[in-house]
C-alpha atoms as a PDB file:
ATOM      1  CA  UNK A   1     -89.729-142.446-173.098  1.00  0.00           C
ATOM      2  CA  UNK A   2     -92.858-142.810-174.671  1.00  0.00           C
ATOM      3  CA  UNK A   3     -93.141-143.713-178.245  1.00  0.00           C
ATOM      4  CA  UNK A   4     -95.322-141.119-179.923  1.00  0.00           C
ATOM      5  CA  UNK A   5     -98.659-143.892-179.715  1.00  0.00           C
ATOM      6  CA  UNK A   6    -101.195-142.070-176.985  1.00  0.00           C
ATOM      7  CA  UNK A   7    -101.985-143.000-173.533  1.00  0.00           C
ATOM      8  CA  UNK A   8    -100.801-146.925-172.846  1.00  0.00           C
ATOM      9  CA  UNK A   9     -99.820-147.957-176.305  1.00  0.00           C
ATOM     10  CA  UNK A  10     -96.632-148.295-176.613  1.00  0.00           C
ATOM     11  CA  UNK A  11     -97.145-150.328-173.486  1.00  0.00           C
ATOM     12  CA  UNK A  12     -99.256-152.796-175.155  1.00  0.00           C
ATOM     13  CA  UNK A  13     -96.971-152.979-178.418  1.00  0.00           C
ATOM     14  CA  UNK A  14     -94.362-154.163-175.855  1.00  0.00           C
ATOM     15  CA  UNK A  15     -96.273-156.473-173.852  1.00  0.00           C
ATOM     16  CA  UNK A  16     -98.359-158.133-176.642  1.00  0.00           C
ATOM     17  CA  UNK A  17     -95.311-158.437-178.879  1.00  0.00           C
ATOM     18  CA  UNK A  18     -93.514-159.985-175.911  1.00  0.00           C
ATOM     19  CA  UNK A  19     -96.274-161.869-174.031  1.00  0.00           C
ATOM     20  CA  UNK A  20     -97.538-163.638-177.545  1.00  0.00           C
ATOM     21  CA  UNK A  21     -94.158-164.325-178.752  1.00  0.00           C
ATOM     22  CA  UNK A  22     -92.689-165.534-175.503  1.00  0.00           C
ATOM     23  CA  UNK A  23     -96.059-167.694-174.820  1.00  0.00           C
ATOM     24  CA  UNK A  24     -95.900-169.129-178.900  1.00  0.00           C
ATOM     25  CA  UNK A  25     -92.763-170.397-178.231  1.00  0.00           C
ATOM     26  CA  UNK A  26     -93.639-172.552-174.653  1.00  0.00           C
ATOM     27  CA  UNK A  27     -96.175-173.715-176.717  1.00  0.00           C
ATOM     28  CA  UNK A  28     -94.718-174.857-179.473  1.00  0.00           C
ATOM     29  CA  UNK A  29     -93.072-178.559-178.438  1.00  0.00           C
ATOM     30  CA  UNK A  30     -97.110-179.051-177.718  1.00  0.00           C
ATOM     31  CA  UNK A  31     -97.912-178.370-181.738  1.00  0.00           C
ATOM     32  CA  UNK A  32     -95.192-180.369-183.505  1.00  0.00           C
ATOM     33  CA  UNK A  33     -95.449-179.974-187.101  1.00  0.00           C
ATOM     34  CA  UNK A  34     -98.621-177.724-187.184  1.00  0.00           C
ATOM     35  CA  UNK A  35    -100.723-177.296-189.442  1.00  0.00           C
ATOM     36  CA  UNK A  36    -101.995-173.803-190.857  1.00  0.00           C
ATOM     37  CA  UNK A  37    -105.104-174.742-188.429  1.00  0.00           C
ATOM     38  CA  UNK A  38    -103.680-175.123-185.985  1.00  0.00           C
ATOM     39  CA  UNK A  39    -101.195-172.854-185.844  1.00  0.00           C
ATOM     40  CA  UNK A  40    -103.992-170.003-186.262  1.00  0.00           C
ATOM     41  CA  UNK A  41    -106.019-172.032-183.956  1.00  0.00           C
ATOM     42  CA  UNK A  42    -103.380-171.306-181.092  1.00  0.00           C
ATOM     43  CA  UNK A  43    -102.523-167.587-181.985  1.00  0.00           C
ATOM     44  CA  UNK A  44    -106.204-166.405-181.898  1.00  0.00           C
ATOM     45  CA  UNK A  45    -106.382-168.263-178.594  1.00  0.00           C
ATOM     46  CA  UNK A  46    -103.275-166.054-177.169  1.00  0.00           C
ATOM     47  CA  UNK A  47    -105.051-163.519-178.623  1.00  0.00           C
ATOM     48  CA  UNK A  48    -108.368-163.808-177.247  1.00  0.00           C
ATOM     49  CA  UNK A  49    -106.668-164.148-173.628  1.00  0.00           C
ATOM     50  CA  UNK A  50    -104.465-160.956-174.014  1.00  0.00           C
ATOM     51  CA  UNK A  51    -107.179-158.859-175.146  1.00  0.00           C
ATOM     52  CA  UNK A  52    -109.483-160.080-172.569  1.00  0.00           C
ATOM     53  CA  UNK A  53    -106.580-159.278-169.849  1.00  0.00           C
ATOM     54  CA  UNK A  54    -105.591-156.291-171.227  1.00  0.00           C
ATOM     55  CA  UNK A  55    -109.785-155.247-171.659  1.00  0.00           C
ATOM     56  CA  UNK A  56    -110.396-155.844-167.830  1.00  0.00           C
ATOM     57  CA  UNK A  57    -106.812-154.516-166.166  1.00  0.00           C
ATOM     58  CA  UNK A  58    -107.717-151.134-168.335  1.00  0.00           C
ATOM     59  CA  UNK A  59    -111.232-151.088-167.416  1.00  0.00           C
ATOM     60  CA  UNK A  60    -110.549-151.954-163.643  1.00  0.00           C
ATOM     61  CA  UNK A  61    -107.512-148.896-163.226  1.00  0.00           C
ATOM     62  CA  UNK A  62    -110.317-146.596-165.431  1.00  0.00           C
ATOM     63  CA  UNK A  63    -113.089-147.439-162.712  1.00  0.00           C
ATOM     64  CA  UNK A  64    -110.984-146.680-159.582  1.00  0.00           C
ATOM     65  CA  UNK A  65    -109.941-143.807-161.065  1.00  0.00           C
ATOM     66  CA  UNK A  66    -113.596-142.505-161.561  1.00  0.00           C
ATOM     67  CA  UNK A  67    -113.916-143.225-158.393  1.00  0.00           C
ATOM     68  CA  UNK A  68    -110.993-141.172-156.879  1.00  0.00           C
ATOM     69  CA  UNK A  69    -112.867-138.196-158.716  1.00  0.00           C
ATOM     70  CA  UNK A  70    -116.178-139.286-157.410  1.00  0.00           C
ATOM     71  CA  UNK A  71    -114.601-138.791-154.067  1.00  0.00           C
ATOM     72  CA  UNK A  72    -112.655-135.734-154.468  1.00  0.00           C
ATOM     73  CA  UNK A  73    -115.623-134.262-155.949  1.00  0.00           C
ATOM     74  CA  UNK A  74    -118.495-135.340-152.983  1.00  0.00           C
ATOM     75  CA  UNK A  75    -120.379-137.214-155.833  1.00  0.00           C
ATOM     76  CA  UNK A  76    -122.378-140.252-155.422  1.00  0.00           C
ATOM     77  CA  UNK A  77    -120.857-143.707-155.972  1.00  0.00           C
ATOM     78  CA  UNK A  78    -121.207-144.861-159.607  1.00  0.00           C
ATOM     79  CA  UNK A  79    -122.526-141.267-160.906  1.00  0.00           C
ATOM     80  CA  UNK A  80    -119.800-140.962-162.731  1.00  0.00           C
ATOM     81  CA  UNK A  81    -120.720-143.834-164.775  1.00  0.00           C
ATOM     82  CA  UNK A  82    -123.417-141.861-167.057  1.00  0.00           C
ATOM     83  CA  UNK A  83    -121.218-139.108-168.412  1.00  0.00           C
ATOM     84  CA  UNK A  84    -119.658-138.604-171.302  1.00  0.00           C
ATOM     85  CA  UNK A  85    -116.115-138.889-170.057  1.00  0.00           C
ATOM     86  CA  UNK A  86    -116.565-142.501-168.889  1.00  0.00           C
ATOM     87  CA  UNK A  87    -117.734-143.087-172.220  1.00  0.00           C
ATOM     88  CA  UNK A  88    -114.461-141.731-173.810  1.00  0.00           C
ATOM     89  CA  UNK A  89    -112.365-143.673-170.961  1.00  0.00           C
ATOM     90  CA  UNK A  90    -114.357-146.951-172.046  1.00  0.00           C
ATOM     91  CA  UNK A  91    -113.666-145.935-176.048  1.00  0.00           C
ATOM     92  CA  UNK A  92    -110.043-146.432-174.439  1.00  0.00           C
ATOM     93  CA  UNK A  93    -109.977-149.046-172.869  1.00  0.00           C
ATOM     94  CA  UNK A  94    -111.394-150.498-175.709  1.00  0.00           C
ATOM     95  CA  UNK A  95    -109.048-149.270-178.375  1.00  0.00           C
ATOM     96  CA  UNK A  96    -106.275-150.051-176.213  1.00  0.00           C
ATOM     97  CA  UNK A  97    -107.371-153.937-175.922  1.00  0.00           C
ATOM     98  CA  UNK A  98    -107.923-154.012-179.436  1.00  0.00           C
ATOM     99  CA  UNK A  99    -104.141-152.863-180.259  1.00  0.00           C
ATOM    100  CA  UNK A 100    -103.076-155.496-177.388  1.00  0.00           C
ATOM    101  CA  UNK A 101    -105.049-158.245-179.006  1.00  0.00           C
ATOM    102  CA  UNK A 102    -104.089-157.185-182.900  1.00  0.00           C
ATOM    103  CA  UNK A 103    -100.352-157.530-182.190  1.00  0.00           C
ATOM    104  CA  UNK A 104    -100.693-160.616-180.082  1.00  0.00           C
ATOM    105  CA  UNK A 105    -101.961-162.551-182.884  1.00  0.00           C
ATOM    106  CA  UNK A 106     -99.333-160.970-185.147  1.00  0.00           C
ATOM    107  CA  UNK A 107     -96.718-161.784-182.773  1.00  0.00           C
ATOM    108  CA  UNK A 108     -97.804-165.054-182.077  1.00  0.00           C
ATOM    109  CA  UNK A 109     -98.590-165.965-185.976  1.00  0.00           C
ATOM    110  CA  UNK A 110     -95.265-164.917-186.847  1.00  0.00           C
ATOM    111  CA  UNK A 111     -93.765-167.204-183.994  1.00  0.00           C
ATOM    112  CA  UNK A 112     -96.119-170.514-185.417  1.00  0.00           C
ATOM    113  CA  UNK A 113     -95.100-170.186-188.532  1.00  0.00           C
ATOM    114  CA  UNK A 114     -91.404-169.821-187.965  1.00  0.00           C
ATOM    115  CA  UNK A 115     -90.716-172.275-185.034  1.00  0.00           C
ATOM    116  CA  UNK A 116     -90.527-175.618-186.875  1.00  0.00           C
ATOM    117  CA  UNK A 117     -87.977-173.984-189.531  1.00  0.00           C
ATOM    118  CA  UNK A 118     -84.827-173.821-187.990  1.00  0.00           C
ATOM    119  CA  UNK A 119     -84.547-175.911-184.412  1.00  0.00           C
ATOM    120  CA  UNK A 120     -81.690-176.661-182.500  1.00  0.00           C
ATOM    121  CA  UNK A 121     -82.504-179.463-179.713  1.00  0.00           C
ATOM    122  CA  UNK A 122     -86.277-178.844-180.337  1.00  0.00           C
ATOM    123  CA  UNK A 123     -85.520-175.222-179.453  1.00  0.00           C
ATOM    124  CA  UNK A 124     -87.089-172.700-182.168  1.00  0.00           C
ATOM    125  CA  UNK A 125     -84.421-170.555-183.420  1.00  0.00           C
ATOM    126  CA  UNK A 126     -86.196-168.149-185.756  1.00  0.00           C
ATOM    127  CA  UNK A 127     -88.940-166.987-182.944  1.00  0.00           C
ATOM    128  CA  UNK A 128     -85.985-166.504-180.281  1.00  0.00           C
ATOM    129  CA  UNK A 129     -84.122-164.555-182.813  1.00  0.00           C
ATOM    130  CA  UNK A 130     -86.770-162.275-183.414  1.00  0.00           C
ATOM    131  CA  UNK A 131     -87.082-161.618-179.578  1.00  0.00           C
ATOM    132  CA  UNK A 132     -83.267-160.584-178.986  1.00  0.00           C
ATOM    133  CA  UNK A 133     -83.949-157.936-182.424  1.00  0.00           C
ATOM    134  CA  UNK A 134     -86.849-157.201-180.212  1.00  0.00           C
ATOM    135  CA  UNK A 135     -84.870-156.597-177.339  1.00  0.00           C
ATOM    136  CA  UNK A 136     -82.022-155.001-178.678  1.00  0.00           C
ATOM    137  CA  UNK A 137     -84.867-152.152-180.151  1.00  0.00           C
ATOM    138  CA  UNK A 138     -85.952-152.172-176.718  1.00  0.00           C
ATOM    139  CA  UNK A 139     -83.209-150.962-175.336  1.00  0.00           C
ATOM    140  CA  UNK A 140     -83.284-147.785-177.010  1.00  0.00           C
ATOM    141  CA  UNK A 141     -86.558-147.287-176.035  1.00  0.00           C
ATOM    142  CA  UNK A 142     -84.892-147.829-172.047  1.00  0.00           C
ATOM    143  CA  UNK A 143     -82.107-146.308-173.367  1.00  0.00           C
ATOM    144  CA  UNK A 144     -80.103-149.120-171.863  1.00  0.00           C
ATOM    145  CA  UNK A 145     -77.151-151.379-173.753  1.00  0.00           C
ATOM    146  CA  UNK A 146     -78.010-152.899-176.603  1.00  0.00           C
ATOM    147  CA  UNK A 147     -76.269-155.978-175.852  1.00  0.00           C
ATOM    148  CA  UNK A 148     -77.738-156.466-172.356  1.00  0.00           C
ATOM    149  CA  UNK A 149     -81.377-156.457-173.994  1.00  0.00           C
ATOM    150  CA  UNK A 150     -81.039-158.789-176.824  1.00  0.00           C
ATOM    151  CA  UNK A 151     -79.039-161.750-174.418  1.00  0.00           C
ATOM    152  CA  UNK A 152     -81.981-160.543-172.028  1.00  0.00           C
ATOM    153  CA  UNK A 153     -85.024-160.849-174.712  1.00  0.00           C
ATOM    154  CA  UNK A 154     -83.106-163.869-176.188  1.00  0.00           C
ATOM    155  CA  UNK A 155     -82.509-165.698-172.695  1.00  0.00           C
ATOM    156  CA  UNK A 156     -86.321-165.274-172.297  1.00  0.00           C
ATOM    157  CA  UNK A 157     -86.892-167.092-175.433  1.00  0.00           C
ATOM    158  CA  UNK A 158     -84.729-169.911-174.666  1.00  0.00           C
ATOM    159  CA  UNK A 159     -86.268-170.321-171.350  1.00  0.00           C
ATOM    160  CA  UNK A 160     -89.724-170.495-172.795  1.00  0.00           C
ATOM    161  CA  UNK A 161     -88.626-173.127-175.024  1.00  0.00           C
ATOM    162  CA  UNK A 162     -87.070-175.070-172.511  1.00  0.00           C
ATOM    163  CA  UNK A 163     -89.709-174.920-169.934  1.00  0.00           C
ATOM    164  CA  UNK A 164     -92.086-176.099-173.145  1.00  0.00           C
ATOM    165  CA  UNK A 165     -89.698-178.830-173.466  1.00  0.00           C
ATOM    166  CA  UNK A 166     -89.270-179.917-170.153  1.00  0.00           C
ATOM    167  CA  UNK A 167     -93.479-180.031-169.573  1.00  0.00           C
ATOM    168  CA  UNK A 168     -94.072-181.873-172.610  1.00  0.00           C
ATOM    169  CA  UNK A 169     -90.751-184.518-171.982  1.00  0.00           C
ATOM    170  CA  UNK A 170     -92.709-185.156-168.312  1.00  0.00           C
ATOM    171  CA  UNK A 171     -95.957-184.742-169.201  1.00  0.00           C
ATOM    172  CA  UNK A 172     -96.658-186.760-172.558  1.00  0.00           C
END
């Protein structure tokens, strides 16, 4: 199941594709007619809060597990901390947030500029698309139907956009 990437990458391919993409598009009734600005403007935010997410759920699950060897090996609390292997776990983490934040602003770039191309009742139809081609590659990766995923990955889409909708129809 894994996809050939190293230790928790193939997770972050999945969830900053999906996160940034499915985020974009809530977004987007609140950016009509953007401009390069600020369509960059809004994918380094995404960015900057998946990488910061990603940075401290990896660096929190890296601590406790120092920990756990602390205690199975009667060291002190925090000793851990000055060796060389938490500097490799912390090279990690770090590479790790820096894939989830690179294909968040990819994914969410890609999903700015398309989403005032093609709508259909202010719903974006190009960054939806994308996520049910998403989906439908996800499913091999799950090895589930390929149907099933992209309605899935597409009805996830069209939520976003409707909830977008309905937020910025009630609060102008």
């Amino acid at each position: 199941m894994s996809l050939g990437l190293g230790a928790g990458i193939g997770r972050y391919l999945v969830m900053g594709f999906l996160d940034s993409t499915v985020t974009a598009i809530a977004l987007s009734p609140f950016l009509p007619l953007r401009s390069g600005e600020a369509g960059v403007g809004s994918a380094l935010i995404i960015m900057f809060i998946n990488l910061v997410t990603a940075f401290m759920a990896e660096y929190t699950e890296e601590r406790r597990d120092l920990g756990k060897m602390e205690r199975s090996l009667f060291m002190r609390q925090g000793s851990m901390l000055k060796t060389k292997l938490y500097r490799e776990r912390i090279i990690e983490v770090i590479h790790r947030s820096a894939v989830f934040g690179a294909v968040s602003f990819g994914a969410a770039m890609v999903t700015e500029l398309t989403a005032d191309l093609v709508k259909v009742m202010g719903i974006p139809v190009i960054p939806i698309a994308l996520l049910g081609i998403f989906g439908s590659l996800m499913s091999r990766y799950f090895g589930g139907n390929e149907f099933v995923w992209f309605a899935f990955y597409l009805s996830i889409g069209i939520a976003a956009a409707g909830l977008g909708l309905l937020i910025r129809f009630f609060l102008p």
